[in-house]
PDB file of N, CA and C in Angstrom:
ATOM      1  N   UNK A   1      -8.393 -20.997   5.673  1.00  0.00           N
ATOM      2  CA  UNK A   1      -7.349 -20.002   5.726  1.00  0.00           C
ATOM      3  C   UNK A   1      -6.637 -19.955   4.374  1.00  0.00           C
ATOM      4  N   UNK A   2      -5.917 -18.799   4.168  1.00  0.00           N
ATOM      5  CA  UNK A   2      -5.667 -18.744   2.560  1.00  0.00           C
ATOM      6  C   UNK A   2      -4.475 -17.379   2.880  1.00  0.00           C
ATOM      7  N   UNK A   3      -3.546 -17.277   2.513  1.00  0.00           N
ATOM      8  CA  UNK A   3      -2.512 -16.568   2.341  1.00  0.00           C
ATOM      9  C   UNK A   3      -2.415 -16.309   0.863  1.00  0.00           C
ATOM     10  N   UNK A   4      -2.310 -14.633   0.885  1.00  0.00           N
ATOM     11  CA  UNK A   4      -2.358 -14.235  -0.560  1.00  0.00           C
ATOM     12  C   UNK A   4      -1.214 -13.304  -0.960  1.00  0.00           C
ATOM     13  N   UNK A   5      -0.486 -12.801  -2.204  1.00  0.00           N
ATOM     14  CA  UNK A   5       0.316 -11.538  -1.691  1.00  0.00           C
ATOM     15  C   UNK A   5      -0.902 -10.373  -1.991  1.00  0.00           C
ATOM     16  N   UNK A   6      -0.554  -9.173  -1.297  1.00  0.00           N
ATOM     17  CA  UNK A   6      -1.387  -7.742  -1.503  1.00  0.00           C
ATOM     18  C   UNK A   6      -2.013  -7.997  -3.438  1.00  0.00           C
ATOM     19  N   UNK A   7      -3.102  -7.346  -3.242  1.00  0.00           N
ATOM     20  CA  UNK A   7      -4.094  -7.213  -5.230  1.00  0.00           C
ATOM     21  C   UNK A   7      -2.698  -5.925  -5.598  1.00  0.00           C
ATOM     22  N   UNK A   8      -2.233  -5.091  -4.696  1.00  0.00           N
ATOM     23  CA  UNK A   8      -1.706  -4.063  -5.116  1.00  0.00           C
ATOM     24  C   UNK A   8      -0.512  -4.142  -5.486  1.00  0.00           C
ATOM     25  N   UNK A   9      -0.429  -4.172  -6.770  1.00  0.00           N
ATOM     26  CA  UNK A   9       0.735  -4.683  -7.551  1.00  0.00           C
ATOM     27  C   UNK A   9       1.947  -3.527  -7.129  1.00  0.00           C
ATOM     28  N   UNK A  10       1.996  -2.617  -6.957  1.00  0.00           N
ATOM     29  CA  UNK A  10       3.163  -1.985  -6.230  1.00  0.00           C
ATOM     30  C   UNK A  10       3.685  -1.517  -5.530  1.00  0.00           C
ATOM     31  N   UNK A  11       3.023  -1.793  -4.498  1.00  0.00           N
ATOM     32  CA  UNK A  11       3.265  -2.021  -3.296  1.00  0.00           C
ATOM     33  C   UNK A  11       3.964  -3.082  -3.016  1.00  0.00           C
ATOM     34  N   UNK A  12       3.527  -4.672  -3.764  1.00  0.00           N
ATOM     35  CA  UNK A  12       4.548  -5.607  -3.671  1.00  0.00           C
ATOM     36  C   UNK A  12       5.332  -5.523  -3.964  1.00  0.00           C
ATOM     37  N   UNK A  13       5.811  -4.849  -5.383  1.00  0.00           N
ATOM     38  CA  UNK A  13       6.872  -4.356  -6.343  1.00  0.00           C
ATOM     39  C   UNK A  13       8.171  -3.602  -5.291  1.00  0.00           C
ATOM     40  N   UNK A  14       7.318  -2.533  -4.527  1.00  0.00           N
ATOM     41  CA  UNK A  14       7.968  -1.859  -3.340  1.00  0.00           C
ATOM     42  C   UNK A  14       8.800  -2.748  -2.309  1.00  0.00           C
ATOM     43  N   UNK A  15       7.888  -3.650  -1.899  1.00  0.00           N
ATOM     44  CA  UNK A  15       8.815  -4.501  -0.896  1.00  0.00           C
ATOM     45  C   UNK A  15       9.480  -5.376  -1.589  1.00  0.00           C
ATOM     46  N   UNK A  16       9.179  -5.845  -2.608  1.00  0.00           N
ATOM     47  CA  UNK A  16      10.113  -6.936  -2.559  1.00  0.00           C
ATOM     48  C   UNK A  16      11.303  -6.382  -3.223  1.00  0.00           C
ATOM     49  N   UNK A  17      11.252  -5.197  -3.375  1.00  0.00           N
ATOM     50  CA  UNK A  17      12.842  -4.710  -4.210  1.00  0.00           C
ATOM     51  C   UNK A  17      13.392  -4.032  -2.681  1.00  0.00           C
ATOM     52  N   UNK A  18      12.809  -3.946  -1.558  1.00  0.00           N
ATOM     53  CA  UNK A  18      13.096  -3.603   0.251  1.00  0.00           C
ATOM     54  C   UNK A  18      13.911  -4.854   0.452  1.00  0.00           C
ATOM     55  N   UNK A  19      12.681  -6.080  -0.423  1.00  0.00           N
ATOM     56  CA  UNK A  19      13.629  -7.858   0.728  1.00  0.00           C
ATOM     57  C   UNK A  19      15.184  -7.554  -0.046  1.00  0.00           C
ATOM     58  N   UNK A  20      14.919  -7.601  -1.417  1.00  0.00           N
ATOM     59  CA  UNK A  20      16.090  -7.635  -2.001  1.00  0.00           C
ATOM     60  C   UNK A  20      17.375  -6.948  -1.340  1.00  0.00           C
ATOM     61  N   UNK A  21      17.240  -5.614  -1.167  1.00  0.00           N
ATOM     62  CA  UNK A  21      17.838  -4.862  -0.763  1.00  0.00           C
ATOM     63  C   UNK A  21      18.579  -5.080   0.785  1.00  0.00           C
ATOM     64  N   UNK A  22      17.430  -5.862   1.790  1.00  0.00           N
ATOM     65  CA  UNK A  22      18.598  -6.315   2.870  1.00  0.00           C
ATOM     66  C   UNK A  22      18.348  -7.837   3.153  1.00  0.00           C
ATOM     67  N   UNK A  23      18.425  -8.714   1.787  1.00  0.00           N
ATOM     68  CA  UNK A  23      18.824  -9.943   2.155  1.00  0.00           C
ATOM     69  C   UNK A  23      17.845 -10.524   2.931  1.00  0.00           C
ATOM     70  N   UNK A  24      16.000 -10.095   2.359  1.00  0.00           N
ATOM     71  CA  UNK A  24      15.437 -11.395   2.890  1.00  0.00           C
ATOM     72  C   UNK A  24      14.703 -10.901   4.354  1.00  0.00           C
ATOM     73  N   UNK A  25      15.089  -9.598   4.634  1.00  0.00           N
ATOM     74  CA  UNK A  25      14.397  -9.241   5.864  1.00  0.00           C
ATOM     75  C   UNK A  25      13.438  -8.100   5.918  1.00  0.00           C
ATOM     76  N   UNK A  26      12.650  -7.921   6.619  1.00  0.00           N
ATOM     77  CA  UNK A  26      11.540  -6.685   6.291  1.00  0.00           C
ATOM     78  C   UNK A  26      12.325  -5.509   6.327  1.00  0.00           C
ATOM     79  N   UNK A  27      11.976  -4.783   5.012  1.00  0.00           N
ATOM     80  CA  UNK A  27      12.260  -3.466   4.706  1.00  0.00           C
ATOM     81  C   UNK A  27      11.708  -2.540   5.886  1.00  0.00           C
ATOM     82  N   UNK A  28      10.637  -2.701   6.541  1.00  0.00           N
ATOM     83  CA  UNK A  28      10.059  -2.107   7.274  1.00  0.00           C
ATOM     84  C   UNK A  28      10.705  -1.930   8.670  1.00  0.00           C
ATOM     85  N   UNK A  29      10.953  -2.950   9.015  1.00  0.00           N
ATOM     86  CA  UNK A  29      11.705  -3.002  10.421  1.00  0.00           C
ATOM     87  C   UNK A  29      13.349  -2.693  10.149  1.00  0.00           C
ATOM     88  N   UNK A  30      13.797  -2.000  11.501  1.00  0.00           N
ATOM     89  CA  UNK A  30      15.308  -1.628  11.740  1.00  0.00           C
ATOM     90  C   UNK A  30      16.315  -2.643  11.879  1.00  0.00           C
ATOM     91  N   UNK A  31      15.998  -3.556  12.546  1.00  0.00           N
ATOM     92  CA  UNK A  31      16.594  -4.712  13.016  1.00  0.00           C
ATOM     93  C   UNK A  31      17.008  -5.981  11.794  1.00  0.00           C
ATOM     94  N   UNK A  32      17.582  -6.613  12.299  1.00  0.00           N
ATOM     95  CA  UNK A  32      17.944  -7.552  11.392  1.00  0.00           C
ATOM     96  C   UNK A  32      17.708  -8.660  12.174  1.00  0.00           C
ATOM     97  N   UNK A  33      16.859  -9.367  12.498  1.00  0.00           N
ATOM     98  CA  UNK A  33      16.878 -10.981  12.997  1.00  0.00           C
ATOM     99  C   UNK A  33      16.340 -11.611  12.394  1.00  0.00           C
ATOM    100  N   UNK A  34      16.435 -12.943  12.755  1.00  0.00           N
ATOM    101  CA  UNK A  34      15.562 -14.174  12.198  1.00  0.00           C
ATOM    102  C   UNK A  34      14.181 -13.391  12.460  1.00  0.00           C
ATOM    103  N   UNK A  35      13.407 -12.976  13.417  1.00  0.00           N
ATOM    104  CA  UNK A  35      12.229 -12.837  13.756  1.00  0.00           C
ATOM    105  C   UNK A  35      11.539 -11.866  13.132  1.00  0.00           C
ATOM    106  N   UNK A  36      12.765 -10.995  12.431  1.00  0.00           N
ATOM    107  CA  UNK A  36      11.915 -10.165  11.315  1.00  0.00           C
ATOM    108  C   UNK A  36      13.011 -10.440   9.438  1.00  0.00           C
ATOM    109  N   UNK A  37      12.932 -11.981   9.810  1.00  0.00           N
ATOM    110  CA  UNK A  37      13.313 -12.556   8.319  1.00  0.00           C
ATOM    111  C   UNK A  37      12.070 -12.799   7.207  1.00  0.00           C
ATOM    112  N   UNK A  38      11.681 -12.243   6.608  1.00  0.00           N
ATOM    113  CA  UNK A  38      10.223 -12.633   5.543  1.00  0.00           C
ATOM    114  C   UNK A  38      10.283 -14.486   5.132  1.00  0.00           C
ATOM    115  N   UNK A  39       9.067 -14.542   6.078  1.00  0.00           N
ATOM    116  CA  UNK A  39       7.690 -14.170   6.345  1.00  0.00           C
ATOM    117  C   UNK A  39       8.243 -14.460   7.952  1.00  0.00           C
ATOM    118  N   UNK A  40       8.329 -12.793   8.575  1.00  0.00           N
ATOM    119  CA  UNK A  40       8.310 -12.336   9.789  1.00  0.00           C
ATOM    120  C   UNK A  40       7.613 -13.690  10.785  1.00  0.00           C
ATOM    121  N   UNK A  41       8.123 -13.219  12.204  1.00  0.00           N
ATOM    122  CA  UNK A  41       7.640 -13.773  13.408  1.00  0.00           C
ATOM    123  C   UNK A  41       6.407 -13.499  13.358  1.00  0.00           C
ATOM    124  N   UNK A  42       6.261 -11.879  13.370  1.00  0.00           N
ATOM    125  CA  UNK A  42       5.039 -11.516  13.763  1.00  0.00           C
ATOM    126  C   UNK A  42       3.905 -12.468  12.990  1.00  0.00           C
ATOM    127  N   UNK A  43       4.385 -12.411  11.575  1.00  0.00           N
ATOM    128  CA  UNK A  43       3.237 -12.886  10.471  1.00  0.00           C
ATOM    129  C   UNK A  43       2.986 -14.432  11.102  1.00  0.00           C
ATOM    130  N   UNK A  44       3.611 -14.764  11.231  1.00  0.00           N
ATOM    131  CA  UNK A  44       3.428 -16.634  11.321  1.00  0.00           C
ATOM    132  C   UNK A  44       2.995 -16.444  12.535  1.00  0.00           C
ATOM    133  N   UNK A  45       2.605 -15.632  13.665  1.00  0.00           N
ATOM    134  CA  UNK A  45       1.983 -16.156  14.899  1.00  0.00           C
ATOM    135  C   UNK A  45       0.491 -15.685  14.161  1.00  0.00           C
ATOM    136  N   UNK A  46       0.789 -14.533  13.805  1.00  0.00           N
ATOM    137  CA  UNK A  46      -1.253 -13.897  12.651  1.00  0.00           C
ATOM    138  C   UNK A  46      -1.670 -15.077  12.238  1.00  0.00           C
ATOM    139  N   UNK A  47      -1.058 -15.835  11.578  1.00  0.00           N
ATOM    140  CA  UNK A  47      -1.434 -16.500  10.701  1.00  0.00           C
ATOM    141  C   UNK A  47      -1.576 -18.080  11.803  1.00  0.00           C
ATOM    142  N   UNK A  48      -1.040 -18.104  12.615  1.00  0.00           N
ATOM    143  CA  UNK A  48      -1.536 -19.391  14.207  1.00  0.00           C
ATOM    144  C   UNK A  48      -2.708 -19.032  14.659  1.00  0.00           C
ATOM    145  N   UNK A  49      -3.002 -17.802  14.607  1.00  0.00           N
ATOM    146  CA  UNK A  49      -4.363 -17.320  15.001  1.00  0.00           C
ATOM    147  C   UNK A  49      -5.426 -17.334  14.286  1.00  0.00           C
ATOM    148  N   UNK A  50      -6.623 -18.140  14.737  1.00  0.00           N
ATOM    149  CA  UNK A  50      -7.950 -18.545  13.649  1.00  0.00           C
ATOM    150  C   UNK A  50      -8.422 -17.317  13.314  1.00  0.00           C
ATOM    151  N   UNK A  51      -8.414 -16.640  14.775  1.00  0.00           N
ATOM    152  CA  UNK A  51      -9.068 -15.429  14.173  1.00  0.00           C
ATOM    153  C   UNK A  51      -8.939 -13.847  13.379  1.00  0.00           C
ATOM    154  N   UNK A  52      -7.441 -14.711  13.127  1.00  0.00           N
ATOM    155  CA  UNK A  52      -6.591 -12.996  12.573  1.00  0.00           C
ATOM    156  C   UNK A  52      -7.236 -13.221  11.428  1.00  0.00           C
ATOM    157  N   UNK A  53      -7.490 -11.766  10.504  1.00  0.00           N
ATOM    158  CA  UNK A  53      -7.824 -11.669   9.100  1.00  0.00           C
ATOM    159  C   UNK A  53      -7.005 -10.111   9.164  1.00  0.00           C
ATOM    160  N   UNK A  54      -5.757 -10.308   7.952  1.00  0.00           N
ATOM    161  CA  UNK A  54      -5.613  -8.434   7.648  1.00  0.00           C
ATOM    162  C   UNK A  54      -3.944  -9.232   7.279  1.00  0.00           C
ATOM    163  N   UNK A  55      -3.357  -7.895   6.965  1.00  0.00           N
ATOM    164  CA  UNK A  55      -1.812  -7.684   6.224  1.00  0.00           C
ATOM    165  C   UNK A  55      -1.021  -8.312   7.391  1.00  0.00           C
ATOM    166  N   UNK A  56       0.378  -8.702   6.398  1.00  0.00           N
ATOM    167  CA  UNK A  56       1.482  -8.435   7.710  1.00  0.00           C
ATOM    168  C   UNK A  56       2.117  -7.179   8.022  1.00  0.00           C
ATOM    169  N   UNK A  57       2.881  -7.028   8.181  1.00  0.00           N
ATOM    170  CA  UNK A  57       3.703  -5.514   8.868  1.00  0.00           C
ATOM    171  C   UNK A  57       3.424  -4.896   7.722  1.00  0.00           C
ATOM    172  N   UNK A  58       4.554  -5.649   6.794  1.00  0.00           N
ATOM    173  CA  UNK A  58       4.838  -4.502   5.323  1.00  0.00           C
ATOM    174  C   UNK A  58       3.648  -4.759   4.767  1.00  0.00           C
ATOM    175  N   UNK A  59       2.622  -5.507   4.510  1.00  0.00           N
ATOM    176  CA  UNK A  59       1.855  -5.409   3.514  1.00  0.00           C
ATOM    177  C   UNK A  59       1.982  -6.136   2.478  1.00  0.00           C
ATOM    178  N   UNK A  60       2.768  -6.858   2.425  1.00  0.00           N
ATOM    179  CA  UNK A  60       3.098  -8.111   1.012  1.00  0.00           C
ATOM    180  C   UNK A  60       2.203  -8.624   1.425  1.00  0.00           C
ATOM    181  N   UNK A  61       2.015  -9.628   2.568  1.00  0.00           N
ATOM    182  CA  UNK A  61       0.950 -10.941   2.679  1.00  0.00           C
ATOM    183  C   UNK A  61      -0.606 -10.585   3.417  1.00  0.00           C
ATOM    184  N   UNK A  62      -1.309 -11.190   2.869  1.00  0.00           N
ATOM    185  CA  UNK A  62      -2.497 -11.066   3.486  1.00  0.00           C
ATOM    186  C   UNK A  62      -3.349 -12.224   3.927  1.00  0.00           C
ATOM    187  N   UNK A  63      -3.737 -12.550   4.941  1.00  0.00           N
ATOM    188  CA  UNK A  63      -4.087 -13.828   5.797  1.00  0.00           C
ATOM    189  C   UNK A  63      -5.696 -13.631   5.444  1.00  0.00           C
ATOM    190  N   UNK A  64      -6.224 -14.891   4.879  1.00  0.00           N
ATOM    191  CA  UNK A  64      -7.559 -14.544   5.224  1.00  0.00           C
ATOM    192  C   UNK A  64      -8.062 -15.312   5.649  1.00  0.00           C
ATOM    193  N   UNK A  65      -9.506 -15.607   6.547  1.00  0.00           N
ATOM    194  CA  UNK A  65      -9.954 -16.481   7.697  1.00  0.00           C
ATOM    195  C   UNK A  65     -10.401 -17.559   6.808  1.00  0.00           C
TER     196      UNK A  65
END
């Protein structure tokens, strides 16, 4: 298993000036919780799973098998 950020340099550029902007939480989602604090709930259960391979929500991280 290997966690990478996106090859696409601006797209990362994109989110991470999103984390900046609300303190650390996905630009993508409405909410503000711990569970969508970067690196999201969602991502860390993808990434519990042997068999996930693909992005997280926003697209910064990419899990590979």
């Amino acid at each position: 298993m290997k966690i990478t950020l996106n090859p696409d340099k601006e797209i990362v550029k994109v989110v991470k000036e999103g984390l900046k902007k609300t303190g650390g939480y996905c630009p993508c989602r409405r909410e503000q919780t711990e569970d969508t604090k970067c690196m999201c709930r969602e991502f860390k259960e993808q990434i519990a799973d042997p068999n996930f391979e693909g992005f997280c929500h926003c697209m910064l991280y990419y899990k590979e098998k």
